[in-house]
PDB file of N, CA and C in Angstrom:
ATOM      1  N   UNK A   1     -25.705 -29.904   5.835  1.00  0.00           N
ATOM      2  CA  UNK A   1     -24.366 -30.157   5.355  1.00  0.00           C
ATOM      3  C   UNK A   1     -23.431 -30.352   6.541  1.00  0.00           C
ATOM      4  N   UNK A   2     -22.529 -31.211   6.254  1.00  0.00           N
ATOM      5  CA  UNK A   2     -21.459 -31.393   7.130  1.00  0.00           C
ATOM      6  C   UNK A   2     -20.199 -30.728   7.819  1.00  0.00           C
ATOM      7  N   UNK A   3     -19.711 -30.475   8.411  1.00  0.00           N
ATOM      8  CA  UNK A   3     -18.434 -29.844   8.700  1.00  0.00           C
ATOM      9  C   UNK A   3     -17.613 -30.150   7.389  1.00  0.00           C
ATOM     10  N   UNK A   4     -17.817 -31.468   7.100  1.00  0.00           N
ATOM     11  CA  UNK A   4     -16.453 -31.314   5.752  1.00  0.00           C
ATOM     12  C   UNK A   4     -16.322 -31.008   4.478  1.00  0.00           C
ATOM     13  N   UNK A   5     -18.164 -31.336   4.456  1.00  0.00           N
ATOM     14  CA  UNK A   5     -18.675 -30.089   3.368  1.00  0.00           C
ATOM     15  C   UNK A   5     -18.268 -28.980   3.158  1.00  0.00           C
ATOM     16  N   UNK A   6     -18.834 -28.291   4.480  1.00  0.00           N
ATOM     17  CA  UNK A   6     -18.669 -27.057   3.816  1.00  0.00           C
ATOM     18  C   UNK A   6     -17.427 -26.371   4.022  1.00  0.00           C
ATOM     19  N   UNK A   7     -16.513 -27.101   4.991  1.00  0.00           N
ATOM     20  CA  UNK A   7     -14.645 -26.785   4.523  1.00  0.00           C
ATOM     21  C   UNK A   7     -14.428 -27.435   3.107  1.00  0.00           C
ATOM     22  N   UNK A   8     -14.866 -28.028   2.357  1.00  0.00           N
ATOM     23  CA  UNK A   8     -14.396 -28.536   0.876  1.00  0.00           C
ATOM     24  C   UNK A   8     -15.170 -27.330   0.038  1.00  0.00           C
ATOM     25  N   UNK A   9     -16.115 -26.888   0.178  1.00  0.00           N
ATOM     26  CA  UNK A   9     -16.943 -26.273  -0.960  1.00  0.00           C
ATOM     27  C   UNK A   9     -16.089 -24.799  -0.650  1.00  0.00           C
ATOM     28  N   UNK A  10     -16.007 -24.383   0.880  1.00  0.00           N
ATOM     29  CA  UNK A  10     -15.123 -22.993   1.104  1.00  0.00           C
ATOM     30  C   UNK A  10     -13.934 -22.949   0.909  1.00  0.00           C
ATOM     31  N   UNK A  11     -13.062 -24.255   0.643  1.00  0.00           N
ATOM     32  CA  UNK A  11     -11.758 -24.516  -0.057  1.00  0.00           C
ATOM     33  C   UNK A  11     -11.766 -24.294  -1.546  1.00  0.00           C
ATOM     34  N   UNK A  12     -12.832 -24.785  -2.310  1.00  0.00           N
ATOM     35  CA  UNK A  12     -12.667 -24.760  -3.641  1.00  0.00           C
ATOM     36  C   UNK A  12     -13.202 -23.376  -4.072  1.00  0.00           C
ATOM     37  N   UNK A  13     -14.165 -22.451  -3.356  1.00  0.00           N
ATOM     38  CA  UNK A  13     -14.748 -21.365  -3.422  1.00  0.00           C
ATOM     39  C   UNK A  13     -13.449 -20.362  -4.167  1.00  0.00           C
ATOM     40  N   UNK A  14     -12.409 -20.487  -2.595  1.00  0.00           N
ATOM     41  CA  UNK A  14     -11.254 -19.652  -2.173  1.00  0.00           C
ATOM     42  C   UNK A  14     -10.374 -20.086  -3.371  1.00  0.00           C
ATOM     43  N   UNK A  15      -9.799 -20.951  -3.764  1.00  0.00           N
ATOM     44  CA  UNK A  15      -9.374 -21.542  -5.073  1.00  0.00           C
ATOM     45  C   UNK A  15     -10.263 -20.972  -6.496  1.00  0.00           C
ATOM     46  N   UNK A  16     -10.630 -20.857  -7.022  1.00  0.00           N
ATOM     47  CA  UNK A  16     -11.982 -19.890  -7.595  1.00  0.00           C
ATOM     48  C   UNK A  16     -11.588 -18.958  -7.719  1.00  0.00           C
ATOM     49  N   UNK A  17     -11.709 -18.101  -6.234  1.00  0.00           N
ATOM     50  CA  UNK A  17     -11.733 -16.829  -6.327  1.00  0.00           C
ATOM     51  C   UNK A  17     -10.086 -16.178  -6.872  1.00  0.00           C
ATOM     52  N   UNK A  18      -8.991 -16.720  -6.028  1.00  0.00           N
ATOM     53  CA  UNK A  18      -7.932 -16.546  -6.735  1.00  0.00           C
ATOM     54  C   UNK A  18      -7.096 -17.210  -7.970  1.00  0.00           C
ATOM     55  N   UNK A  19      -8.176 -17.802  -8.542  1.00  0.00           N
ATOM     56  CA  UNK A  19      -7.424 -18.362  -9.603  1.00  0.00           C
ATOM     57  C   UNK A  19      -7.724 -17.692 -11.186  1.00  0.00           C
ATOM     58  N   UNK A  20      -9.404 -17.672 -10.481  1.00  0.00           N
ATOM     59  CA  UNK A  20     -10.375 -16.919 -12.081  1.00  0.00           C
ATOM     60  C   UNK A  20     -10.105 -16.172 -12.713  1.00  0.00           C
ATOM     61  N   UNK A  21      -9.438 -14.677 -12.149  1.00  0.00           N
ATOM     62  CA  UNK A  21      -9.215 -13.560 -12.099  1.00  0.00           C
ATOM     63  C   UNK A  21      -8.008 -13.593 -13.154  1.00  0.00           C
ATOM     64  N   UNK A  22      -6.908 -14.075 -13.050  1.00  0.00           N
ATOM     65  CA  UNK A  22      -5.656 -14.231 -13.379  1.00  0.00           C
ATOM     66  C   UNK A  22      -6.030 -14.941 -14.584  1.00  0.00           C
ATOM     67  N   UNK A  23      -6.865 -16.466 -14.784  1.00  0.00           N
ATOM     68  CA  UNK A  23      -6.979 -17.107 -16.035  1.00  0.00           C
ATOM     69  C   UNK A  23      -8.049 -16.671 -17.114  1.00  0.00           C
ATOM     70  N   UNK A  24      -8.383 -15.437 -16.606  1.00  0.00           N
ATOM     71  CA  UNK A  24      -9.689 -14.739 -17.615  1.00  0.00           C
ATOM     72  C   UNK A  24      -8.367 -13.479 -18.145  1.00  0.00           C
ATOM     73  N   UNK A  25      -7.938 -13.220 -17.723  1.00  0.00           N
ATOM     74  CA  UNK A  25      -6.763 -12.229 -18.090  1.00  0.00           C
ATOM     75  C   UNK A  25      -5.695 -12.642 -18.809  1.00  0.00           C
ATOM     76  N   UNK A  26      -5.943 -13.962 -18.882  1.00  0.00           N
ATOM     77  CA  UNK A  26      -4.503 -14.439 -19.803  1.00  0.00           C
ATOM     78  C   UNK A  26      -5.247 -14.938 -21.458  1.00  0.00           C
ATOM     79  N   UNK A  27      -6.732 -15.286 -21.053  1.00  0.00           N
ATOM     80  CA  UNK A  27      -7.397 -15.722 -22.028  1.00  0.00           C
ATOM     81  C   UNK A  27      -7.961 -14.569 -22.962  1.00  0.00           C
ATOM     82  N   UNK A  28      -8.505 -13.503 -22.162  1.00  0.00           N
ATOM     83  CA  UNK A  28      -9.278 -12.151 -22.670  1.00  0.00           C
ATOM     84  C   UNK A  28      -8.110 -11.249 -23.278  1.00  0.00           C
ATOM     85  N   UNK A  29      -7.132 -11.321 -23.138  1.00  0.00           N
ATOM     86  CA  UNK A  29      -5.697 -10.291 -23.721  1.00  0.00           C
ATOM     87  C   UNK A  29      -5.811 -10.426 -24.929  1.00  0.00           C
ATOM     88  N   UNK A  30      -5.372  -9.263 -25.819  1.00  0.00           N
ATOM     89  CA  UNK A  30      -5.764  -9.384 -27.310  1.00  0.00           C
ATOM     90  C   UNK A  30      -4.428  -9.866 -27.969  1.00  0.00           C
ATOM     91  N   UNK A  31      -4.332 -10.759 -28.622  1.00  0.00           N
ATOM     92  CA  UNK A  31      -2.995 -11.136 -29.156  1.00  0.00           C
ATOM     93  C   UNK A  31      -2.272 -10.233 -29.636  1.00  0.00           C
ATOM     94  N   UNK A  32      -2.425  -9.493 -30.122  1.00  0.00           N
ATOM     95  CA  UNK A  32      -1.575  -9.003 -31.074  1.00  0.00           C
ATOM     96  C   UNK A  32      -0.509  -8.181 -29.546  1.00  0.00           C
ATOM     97  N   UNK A  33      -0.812  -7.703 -28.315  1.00  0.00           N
ATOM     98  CA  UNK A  33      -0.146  -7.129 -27.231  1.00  0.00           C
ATOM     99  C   UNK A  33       1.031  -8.106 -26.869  1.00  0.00           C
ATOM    100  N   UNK A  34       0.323  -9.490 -26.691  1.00  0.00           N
ATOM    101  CA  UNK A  34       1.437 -10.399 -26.708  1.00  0.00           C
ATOM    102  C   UNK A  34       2.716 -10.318 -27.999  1.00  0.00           C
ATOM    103  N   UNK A  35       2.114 -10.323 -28.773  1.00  0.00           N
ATOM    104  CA  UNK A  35       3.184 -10.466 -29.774  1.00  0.00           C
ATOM    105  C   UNK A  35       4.395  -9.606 -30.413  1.00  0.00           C
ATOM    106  N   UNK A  36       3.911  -8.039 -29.717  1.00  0.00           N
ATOM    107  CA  UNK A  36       3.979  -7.139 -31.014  1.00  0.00           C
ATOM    108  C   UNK A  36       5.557  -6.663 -29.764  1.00  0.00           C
ATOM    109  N   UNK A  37       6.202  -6.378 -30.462  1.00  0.00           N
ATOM    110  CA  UNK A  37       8.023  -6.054 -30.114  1.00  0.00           C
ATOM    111  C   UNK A  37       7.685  -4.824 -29.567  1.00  0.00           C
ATOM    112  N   UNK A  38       8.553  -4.555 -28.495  1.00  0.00           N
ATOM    113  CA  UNK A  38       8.853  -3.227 -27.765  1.00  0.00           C
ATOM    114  C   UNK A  38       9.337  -2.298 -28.205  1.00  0.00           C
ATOM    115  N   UNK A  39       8.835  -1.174 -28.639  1.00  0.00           N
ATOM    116  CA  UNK A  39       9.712   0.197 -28.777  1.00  0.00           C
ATOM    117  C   UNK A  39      10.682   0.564 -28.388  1.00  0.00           C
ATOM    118  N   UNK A  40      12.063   0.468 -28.686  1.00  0.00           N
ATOM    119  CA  UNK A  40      13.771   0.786 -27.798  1.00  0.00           C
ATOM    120  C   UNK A  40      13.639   2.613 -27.844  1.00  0.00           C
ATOM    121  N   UNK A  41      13.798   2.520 -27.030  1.00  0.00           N
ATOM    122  CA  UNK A  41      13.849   3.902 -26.585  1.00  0.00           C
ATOM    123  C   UNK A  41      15.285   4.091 -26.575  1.00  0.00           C
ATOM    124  N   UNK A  42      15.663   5.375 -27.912  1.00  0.00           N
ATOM    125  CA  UNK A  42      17.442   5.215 -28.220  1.00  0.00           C
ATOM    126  C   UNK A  42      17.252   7.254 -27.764  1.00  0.00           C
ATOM    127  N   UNK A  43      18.421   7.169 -26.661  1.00  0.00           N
ATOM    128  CA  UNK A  43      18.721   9.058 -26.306  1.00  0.00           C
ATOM    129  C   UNK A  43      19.935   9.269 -26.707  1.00  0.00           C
ATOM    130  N   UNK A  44      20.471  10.714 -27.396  1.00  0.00           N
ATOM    131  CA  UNK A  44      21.737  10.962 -27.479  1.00  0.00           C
ATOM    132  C   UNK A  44      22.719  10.746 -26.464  1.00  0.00           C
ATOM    133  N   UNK A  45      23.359  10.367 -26.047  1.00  0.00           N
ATOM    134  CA  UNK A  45      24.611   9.985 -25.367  1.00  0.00           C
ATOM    135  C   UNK A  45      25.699  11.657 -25.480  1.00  0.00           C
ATOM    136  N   UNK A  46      26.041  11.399 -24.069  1.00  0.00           N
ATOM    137  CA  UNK A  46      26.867  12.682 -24.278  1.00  0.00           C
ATOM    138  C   UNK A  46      28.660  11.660 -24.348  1.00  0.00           C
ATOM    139  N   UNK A  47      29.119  12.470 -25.619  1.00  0.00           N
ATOM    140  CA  UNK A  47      30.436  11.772 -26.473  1.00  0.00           C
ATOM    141  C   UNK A  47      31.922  12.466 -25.810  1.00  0.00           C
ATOM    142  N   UNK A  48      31.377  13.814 -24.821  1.00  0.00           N
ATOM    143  CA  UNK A  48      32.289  14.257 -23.979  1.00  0.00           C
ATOM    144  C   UNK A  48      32.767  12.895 -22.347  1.00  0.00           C
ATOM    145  N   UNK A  49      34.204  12.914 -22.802  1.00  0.00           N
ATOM    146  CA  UNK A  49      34.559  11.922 -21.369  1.00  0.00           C
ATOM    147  C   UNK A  49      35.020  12.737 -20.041  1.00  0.00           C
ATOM    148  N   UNK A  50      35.121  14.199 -20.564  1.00  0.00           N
ATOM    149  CA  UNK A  50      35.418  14.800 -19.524  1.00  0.00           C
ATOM    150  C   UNK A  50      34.691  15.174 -18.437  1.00  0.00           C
ATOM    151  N   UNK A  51      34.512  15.480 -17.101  1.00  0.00           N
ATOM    152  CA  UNK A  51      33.759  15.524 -16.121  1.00  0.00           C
ATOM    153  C   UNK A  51      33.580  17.261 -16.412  1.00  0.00           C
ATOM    154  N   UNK A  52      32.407  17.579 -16.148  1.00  0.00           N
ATOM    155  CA  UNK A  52      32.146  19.048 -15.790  1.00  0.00           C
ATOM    156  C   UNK A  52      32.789  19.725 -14.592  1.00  0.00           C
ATOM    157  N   UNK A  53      33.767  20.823 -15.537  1.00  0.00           N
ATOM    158  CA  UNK A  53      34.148  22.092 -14.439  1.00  0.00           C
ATOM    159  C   UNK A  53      33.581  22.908 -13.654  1.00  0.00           C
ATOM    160  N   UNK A  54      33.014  23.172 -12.922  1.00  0.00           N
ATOM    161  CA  UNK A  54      32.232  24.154 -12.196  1.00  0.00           C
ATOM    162  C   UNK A  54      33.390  25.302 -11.344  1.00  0.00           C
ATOM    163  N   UNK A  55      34.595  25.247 -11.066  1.00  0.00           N
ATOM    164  CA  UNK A  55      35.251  26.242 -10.775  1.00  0.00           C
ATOM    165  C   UNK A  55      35.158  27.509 -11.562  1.00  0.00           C
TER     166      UNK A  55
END
């Protein structure tokens, strides 16, 4: 094999390697995670405007 061989086959290797990873993870995700609405996380609120005394 040639020098430009095997810089093309170790180019597309490296392309491969960081691409696979990411497009098996977008394909393998179970739909319903995509779809399903976020839980709002609601806390009591303090209804006092006054600042705490500590004197």
């Amino acid at each position: 094999m040639g020098l430009i061989s095997c810089l093309f086959l170790t180019l597309i290797s490296a392309i491969a390697c960081l691409t696979l990873p990411k497009l098996l993870s977008l394909i393998l995700v179970p739909k319903n995670q995509q779809t399903a609405p976020l839980p709002i996380a609601t806390t009591p609120q303090n209804t006092s405007s006054e600042a705490p005394s500590f004197l």
